[in-house]
Protein backbone atom coordinates (compact mmCIF):
# COMPACT_ATOMS: atom_id res chain seq x y z
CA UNK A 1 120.95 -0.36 78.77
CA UNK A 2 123.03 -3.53 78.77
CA UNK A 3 124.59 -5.00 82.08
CA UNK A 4 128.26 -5.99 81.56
CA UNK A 5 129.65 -9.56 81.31
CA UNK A 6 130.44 -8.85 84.76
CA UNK A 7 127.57 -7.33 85.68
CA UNK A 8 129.26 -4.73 87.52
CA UNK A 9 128.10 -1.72 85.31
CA UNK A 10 125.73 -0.96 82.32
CA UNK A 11 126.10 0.04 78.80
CA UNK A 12 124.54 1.93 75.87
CA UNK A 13 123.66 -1.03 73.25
CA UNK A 14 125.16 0.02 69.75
CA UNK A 15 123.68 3.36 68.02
CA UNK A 16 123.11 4.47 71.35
CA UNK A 17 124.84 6.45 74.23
CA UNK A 18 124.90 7.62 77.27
CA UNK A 19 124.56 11.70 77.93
CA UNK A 20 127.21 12.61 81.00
CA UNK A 21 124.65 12.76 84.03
CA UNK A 22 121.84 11.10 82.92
CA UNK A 23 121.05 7.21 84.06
CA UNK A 24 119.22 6.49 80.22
CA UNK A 25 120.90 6.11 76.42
CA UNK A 26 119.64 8.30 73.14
CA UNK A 27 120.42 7.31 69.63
CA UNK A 28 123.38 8.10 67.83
CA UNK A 29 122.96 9.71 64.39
CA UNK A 30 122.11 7.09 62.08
CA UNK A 31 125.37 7.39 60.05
CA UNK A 32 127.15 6.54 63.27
CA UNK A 33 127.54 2.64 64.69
CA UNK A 34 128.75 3.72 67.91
CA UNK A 35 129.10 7.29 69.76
CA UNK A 36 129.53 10.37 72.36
CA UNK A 37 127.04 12.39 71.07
CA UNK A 38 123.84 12.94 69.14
CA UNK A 39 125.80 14.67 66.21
CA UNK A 40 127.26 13.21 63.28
CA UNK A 41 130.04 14.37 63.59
CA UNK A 42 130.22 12.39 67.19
CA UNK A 43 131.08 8.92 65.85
CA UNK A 44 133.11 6.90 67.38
CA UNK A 45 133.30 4.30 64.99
CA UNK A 46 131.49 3.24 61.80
CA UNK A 47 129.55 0.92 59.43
CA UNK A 48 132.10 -0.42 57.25
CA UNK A 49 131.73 -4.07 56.12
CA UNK A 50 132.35 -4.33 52.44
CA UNK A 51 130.42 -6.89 52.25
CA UNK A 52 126.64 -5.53 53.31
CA UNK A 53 127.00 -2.50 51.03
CA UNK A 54 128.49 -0.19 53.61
CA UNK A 55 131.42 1.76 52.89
CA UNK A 56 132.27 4.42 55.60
CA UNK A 57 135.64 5.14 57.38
CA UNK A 58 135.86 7.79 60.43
CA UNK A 59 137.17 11.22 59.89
CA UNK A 60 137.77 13.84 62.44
CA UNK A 61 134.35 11.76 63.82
CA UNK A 62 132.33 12.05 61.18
CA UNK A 63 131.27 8.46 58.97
CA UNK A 64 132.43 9.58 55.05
CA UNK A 65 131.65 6.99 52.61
CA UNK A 66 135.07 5.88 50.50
CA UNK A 67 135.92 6.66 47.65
CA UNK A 68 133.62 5.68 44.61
CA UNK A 69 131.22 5.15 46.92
CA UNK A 70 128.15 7.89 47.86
CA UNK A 71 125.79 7.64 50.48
CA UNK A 72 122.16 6.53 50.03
CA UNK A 73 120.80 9.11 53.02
């Protein structure tokens, strides 16, 4: 976990989050950059920076690649 800027509070670093009622963060699927669950369909954003090779845009919380690209998992 991460404190805040404030340091009021602490947060899951990215690819991780934070199960309701427990104090510790678990890994996001690996397709996912951020999210509420350990699912892959529980993205809550994506990996999608031209650029690098990755290709992905979020639907109904899942990370799809775009079109003419595939995924290499």
């Amino acid at each position: 976990m991460v404190k805040t800027q404030d340091n009021s509070s602490c947060v899951c670093a990215i690819q991780y989050y934070q199960p309701v009622g427990s104090a510790g963060c678990v890994a996001c699927n690996p397709s996912c950059v951020t999210c509420n669950g350990p699912n892959a369909n529980n993205c809550t954003s994506c990996d999608n920076v031209p650029a690098f090779g990755t290709n992905k845009i979020l639907v109904n919380g899942a990370c799809n690649c775009i079109d003419k690209y595939y995924s290499k998992v």
